[in-house]
N, C-alpha and C. Protein backbone atom coordinates (compact mmCIF):
# COMPACT_ATOMS: atom_id res chain seq x y z
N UNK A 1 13.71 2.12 7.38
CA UNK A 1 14.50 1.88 6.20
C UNK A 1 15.77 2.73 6.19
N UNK A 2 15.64 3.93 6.81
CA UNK A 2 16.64 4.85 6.74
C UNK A 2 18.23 4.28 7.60
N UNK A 3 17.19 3.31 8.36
CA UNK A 3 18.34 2.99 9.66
C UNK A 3 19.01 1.91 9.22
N UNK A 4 18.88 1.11 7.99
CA UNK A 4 19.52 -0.05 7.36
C UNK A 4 20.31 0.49 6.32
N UNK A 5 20.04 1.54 5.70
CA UNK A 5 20.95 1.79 4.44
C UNK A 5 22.27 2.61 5.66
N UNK A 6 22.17 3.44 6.70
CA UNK A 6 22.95 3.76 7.57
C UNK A 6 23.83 3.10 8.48
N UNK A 7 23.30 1.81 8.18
CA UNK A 7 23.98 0.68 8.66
C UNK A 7 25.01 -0.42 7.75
N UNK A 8 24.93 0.06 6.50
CA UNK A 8 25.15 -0.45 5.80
C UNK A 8 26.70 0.08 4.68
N UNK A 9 26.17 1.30 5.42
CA UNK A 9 27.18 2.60 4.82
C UNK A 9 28.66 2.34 5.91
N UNK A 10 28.34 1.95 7.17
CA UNK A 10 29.18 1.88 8.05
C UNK A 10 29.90 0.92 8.18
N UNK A 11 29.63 -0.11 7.35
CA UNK A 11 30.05 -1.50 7.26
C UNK A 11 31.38 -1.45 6.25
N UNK A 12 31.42 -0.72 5.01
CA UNK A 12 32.31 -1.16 3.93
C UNK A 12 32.67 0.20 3.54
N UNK A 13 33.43 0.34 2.95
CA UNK A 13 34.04 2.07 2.11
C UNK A 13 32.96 2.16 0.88
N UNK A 14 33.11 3.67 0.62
CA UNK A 14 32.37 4.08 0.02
C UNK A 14 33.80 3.66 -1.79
N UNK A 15 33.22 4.18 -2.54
CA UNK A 15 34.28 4.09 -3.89
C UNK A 15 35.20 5.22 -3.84
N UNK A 16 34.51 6.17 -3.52
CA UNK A 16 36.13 7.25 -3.52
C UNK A 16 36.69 6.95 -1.83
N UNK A 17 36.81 6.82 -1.28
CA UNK A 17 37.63 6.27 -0.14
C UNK A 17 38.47 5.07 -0.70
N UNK A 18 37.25 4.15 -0.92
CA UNK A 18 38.84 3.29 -1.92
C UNK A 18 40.14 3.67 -2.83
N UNK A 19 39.45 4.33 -4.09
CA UNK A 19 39.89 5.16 -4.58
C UNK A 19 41.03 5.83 -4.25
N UNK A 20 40.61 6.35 -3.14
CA UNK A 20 41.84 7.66 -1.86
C UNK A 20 42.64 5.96 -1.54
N UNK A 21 42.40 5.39 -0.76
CA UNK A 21 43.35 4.36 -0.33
C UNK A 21 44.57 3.88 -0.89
N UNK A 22 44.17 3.42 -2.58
CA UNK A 22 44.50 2.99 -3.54
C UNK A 22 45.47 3.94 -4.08
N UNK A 23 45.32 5.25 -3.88
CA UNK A 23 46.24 6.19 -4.63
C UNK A 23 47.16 6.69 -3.73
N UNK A 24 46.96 6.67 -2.32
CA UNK A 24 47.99 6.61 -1.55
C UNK A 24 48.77 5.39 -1.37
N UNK A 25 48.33 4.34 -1.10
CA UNK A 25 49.26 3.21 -1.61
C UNK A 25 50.27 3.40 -2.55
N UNK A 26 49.56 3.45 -3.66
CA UNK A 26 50.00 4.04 -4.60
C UNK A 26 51.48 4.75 -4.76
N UNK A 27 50.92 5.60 -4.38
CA UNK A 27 52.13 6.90 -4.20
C UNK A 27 53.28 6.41 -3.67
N UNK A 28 52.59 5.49 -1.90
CA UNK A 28 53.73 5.17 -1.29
C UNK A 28 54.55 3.98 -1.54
N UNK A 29 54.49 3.39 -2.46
CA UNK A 29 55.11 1.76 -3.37
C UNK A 29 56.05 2.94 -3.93
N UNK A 30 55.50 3.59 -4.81
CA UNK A 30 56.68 4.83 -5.52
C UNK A 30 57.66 4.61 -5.34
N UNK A 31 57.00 5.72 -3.90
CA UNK A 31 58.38 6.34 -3.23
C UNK A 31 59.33 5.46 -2.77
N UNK A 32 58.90 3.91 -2.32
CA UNK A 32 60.05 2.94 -1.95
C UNK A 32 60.60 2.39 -3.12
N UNK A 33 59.77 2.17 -4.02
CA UNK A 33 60.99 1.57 -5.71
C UNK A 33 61.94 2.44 -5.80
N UNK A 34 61.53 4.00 -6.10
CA UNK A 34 62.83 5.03 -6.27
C UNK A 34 63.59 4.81 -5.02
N UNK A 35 63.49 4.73 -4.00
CA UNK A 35 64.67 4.54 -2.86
C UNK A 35 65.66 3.85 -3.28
N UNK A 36 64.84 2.38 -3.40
CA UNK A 36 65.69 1.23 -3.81
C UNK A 36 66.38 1.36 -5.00
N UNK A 37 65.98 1.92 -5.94
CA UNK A 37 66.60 1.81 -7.13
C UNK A 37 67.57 3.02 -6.86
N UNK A 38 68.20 3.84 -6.01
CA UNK A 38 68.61 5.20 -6.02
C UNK A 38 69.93 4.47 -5.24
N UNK A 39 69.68 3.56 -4.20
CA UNK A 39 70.40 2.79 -3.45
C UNK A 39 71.25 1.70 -4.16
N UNK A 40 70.55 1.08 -5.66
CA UNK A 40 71.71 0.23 -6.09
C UNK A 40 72.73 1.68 -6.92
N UNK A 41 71.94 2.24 -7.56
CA UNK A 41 72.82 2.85 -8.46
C UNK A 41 73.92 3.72 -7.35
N UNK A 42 73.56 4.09 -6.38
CA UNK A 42 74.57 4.53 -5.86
C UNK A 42 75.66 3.54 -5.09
N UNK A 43 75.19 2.01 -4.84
CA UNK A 43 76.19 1.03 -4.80
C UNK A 43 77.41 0.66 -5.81
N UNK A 44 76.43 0.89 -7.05
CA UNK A 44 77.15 1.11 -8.48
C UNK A 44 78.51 1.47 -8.45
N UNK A 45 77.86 3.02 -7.70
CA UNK A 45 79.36 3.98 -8.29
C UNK A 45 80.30 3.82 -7.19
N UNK A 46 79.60 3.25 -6.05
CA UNK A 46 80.67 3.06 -4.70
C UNK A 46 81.74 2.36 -5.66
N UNK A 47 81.16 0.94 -5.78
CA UNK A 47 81.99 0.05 -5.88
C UNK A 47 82.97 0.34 -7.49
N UNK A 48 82.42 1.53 -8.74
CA UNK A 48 83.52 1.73 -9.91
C UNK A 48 84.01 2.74 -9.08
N UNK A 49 84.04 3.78 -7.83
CA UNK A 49 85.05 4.72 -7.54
C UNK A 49 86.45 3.79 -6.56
N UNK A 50 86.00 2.28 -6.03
CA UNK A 50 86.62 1.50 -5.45
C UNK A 50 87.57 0.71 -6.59
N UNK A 51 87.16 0.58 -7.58
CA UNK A 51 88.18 -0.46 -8.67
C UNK A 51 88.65 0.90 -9.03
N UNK A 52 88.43 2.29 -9.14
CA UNK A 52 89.26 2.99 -9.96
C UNK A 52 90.60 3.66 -8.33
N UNK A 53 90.29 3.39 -7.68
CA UNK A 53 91.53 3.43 -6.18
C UNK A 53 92.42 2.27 -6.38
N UNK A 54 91.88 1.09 -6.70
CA UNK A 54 92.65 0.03 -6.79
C UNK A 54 93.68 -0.27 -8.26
N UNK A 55 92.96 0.44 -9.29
CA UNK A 55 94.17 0.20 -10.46
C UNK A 55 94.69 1.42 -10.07
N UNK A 56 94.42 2.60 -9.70
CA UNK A 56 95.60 3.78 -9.40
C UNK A 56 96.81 3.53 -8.49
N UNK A 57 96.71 2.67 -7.57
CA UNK A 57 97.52 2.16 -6.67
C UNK A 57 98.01 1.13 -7.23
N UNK A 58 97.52 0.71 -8.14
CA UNK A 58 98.51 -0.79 -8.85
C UNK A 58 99.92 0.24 -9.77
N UNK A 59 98.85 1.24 -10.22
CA UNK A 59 99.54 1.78 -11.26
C UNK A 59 100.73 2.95 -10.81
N UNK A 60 100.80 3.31 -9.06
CA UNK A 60 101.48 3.89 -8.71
C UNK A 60 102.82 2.70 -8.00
N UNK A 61 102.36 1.36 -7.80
CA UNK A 61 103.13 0.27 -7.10
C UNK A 61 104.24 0.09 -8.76
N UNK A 62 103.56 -0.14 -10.42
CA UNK A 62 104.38 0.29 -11.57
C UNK A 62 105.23 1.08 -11.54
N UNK A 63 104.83 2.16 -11.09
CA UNK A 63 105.82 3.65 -11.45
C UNK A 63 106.70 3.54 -10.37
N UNK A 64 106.62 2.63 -9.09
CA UNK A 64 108.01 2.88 -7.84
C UNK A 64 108.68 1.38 -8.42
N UNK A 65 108.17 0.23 -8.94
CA UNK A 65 109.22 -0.86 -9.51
C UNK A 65 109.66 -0.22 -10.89
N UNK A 66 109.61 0.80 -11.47
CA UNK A 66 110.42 0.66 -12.72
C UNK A 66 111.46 1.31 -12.14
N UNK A 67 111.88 1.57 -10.96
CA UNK A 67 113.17 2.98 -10.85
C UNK A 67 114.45 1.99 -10.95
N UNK A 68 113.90 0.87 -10.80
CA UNK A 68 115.04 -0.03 -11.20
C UNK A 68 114.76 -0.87 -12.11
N UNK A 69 115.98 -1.46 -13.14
CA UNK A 69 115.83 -2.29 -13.96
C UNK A 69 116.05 -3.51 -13.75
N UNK A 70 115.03 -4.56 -13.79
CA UNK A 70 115.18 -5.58 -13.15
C UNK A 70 115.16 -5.84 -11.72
N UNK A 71 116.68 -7.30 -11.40
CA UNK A 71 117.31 -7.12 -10.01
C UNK A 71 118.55 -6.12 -10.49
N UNK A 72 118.86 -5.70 -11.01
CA UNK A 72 120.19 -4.88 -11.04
C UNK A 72 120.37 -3.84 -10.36
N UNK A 73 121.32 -2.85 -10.11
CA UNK A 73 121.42 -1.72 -9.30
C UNK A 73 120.76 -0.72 -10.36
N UNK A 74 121.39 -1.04 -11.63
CA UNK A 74 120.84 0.25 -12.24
C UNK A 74 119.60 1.22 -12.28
N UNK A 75 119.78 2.27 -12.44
CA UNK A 75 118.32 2.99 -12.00
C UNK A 75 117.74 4.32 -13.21
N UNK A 76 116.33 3.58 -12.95
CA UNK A 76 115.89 4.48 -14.54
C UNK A 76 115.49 5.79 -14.04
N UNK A 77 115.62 6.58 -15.05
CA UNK A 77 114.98 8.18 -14.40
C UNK A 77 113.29 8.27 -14.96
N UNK A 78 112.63 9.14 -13.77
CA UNK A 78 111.22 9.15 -14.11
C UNK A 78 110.88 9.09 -15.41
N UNK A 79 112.08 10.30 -16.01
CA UNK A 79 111.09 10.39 -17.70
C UNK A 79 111.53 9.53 -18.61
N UNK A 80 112.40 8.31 -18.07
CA UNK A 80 112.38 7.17 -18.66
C UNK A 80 111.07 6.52 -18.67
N UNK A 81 110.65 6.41 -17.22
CA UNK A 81 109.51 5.34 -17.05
C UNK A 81 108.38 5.89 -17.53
N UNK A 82 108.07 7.42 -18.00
CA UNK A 82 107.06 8.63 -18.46
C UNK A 82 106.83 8.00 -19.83
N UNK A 83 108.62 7.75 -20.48
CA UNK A 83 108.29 7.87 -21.45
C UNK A 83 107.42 6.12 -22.38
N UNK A 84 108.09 5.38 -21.69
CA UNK A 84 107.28 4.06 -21.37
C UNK A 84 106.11 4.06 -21.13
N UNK A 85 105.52 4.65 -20.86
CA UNK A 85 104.06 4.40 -20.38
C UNK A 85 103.25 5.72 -21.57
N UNK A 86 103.67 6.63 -21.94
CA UNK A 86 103.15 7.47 -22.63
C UNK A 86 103.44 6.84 -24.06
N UNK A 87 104.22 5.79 -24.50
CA UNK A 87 104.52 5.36 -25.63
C UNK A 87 103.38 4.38 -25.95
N UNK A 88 102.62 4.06 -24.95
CA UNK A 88 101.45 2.82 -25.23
C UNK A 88 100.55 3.45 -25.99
N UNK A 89 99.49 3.31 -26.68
CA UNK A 89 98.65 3.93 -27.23
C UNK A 89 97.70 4.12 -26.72
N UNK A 90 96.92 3.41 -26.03
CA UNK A 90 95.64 3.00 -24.88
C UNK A 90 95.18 2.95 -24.10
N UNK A 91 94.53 2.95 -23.36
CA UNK A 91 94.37 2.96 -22.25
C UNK A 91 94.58 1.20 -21.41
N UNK A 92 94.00 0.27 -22.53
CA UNK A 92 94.38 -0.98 -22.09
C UNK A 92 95.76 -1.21 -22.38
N UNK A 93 96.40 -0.88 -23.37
CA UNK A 93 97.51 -1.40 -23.51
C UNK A 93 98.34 -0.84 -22.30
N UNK A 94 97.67 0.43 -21.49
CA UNK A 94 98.45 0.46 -20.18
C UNK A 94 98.42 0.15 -19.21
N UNK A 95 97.20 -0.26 -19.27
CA UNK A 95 96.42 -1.61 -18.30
C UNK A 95 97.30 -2.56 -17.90
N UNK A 96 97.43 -2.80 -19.13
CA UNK A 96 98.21 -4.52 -19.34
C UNK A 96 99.37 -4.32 -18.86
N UNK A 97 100.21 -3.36 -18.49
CA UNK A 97 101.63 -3.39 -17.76
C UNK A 97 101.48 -3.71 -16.18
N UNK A 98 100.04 -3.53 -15.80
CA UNK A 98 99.78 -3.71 -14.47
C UNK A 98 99.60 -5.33 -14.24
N UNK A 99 99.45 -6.23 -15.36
CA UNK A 99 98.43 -7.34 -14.80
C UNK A 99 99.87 -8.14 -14.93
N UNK A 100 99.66 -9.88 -14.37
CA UNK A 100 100.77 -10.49 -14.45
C UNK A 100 101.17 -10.83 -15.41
N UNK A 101 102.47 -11.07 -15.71
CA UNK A 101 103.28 -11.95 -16.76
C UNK A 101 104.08 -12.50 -16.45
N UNK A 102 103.66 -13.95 -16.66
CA UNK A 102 104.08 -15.06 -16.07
C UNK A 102 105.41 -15.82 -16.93
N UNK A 103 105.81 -14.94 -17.93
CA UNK A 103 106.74 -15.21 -18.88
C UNK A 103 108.06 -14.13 -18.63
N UNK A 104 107.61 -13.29 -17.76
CA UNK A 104 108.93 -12.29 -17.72
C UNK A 104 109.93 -12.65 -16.87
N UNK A 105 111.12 -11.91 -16.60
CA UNK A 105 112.18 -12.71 -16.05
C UNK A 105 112.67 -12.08 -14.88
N UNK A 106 111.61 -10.83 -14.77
CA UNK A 106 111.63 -9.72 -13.36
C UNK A 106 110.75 -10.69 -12.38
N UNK A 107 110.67 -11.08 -11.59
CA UNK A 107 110.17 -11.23 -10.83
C UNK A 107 108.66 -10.27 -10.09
N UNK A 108 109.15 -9.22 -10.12
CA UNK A 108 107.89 -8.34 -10.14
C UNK A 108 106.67 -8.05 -10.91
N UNK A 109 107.56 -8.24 -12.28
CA UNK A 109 106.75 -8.14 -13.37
C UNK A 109 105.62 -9.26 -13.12
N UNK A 110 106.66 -10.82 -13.52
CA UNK A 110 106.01 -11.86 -13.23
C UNK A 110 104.43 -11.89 -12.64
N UNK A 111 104.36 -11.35 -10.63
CA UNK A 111 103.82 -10.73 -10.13
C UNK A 111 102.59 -10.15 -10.55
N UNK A 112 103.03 -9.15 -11.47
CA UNK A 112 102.20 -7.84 -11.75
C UNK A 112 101.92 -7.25 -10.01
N UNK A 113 101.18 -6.44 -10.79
CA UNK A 113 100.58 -5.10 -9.82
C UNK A 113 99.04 -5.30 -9.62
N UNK A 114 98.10 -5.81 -10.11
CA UNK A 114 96.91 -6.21 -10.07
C UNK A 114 96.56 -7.46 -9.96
N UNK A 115 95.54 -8.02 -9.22
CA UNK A 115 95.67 -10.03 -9.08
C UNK A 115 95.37 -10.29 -9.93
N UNK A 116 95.36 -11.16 -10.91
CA UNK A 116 94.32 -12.20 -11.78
C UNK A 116 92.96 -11.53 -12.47
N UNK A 117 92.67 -11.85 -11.23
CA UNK A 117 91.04 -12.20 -10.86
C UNK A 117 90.77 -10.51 -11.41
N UNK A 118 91.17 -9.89 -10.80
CA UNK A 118 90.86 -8.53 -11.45
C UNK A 118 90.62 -7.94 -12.74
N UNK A 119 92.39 -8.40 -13.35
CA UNK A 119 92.69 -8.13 -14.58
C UNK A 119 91.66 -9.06 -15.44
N UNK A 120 91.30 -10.30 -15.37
CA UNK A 120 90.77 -10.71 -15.93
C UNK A 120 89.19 -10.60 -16.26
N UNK A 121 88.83 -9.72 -15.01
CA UNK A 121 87.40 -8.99 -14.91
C UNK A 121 87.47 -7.76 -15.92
N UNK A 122 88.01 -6.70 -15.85
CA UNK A 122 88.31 -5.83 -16.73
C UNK A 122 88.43 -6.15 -18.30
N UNK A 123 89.62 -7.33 -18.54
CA UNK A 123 89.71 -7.64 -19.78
C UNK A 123 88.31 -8.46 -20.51
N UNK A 124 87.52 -9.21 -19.58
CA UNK A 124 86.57 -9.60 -20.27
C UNK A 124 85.58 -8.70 -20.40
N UNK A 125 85.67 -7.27 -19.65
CA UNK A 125 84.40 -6.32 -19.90
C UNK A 125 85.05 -5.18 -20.78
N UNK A 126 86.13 -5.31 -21.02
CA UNK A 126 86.17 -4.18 -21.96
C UNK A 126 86.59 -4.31 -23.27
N UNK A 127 85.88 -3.54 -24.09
CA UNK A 127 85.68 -3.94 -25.55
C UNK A 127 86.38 -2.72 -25.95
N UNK A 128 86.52 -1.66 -26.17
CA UNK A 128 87.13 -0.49 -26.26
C UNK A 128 88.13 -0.19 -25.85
N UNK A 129 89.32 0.13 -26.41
CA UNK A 129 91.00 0.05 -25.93
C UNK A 129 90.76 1.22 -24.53
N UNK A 130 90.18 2.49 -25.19
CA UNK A 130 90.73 3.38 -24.44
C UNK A 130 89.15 3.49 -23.12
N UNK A 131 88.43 2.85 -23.13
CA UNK A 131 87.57 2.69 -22.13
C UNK A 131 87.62 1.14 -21.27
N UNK A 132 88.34 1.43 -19.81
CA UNK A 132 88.42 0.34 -19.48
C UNK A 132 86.90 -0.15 -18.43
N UNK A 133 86.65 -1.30 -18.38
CA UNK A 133 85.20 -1.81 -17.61
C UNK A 133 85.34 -2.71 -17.40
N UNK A 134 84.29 -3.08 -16.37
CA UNK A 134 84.08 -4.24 -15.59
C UNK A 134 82.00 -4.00 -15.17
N UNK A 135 81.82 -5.06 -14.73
CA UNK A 135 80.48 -5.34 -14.69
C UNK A 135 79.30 -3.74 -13.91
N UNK A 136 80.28 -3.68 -12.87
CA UNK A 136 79.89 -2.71 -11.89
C UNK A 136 80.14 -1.11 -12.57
N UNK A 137 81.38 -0.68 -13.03
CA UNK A 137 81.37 0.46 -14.45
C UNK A 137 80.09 0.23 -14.96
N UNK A 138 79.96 -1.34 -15.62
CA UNK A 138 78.76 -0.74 -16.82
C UNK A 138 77.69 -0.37 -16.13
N UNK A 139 77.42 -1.09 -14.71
CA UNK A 139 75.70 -0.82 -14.27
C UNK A 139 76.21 0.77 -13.77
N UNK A 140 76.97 0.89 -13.33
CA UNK A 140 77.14 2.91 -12.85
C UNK A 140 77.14 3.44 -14.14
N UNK A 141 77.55 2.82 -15.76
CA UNK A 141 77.14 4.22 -16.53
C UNK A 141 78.63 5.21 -16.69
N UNK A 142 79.88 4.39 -15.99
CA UNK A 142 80.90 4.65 -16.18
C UNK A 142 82.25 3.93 -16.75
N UNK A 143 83.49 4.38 -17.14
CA UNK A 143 84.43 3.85 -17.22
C UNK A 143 85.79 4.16 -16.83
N UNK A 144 87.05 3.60 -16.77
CA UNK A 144 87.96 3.93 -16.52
C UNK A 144 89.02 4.74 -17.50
N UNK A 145 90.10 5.34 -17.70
CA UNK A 145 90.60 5.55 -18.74
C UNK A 145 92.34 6.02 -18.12
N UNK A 146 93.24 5.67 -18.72
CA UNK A 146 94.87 5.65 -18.06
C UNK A 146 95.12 6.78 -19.23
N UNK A 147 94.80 8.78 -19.02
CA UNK A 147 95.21 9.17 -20.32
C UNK A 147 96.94 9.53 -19.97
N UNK A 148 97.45 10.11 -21.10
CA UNK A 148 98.52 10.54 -21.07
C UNK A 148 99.45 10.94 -19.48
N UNK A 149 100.32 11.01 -19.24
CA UNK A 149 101.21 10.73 -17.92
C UNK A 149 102.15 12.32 -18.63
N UNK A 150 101.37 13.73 -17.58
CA UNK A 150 102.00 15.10 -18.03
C UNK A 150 103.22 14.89 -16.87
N UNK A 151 104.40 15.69 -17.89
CA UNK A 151 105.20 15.83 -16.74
C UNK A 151 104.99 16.62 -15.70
N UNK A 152 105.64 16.89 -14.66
CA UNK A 152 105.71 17.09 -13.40
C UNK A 152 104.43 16.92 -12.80
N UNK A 153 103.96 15.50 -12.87
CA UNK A 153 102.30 14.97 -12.43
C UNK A 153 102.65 13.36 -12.21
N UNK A 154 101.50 12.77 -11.28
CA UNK A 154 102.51 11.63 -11.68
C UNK A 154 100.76 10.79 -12.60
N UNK A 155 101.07 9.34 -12.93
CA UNK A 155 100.07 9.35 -13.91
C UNK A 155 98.57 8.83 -13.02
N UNK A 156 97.79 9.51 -14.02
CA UNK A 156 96.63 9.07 -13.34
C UNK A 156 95.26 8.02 -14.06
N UNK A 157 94.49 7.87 -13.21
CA UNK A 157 93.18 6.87 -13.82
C UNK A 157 92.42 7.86 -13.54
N UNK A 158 91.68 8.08 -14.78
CA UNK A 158 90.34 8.68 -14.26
C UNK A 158 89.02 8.07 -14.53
N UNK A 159 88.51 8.43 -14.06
CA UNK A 159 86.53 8.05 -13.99
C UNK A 159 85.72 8.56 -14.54
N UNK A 160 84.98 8.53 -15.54
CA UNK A 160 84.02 8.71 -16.88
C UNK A 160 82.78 8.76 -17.02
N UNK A 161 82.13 9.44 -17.31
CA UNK A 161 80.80 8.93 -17.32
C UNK A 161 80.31 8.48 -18.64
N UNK A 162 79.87 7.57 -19.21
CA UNK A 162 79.29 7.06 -20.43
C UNK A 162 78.71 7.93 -21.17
């Protein structure tokens, strides 16, 4: 009889071996959800530190077309164009000098400094003048913001955390 219950033991796990199995499993599902989830959020912020390179460069391509007015020769001085851009109240309303206008009579303007597709991503995610967003901001937990333009600086975008 001894030799059947010993035979029997060898066949299947005991309950705490399962148990042990189950909680190492366990453990190790964990540790791969937090990976994954550590991996979007840090896709997150790739891609809001990538839109905040791209309106800074729209917004520095602004500050080298205002040195002239229009097509004309004439030429504005920085703390003309300082004072233009520090006169907006917002952060969107300084936004909006970047995107196109298809009603102006500059050609550049026309243009804008940012495509469409962009501006129009931003404007539908942001609800707050002076916090600018888009889909990828909100899942990072961040936003954009155009503050004040100090002299002898030139102006900047910065990056936020919620």
């Amino acid at each position: 009889m001894n030799t059947t219950v010993g035979q029997q033991r060898q066949k299947g796990f005991s309950f705490v071996e399962a148990i042990f199995t189950i909680a190492i499993i366990g453990i190790m599902s964990s540790l791969v959800v937090a990976a994954i989830s550590n991996a979007s959020r840090d896709a997150h912020r790739v891609m809001a530190r990538q839109q905040q390179v791209s309106v800074q460069s729209a917004l520095t391509a602004w500050v080298m077309a205002q040195g002239r007015v229009g097509s004309t020769s004439q030429v504005r001085s920085l703390e003309s164009v300082r004072s233009t851009y520090n006169s907006l109240p917002s952060s969107l309303a300084r936004f909006n000098l970047l995107v196109p206008n298809p009603t102006s009579p500059d050609p550049t303007l026309r243009a804008g400094f940012i495509d469409q597709t962009t501006a129009d991503h931003f404007l539908d995610y942001t609800t707050n003048a002076n916090q600018l967003l888009t889909a990828a901001l909100s899942n990072a937990q961040q936003y954009l913001t155009l503050p004040d333009w100090q002299s002898g600086d030139f102006p900047r975008v910065n990056l936020a955390n919620q």
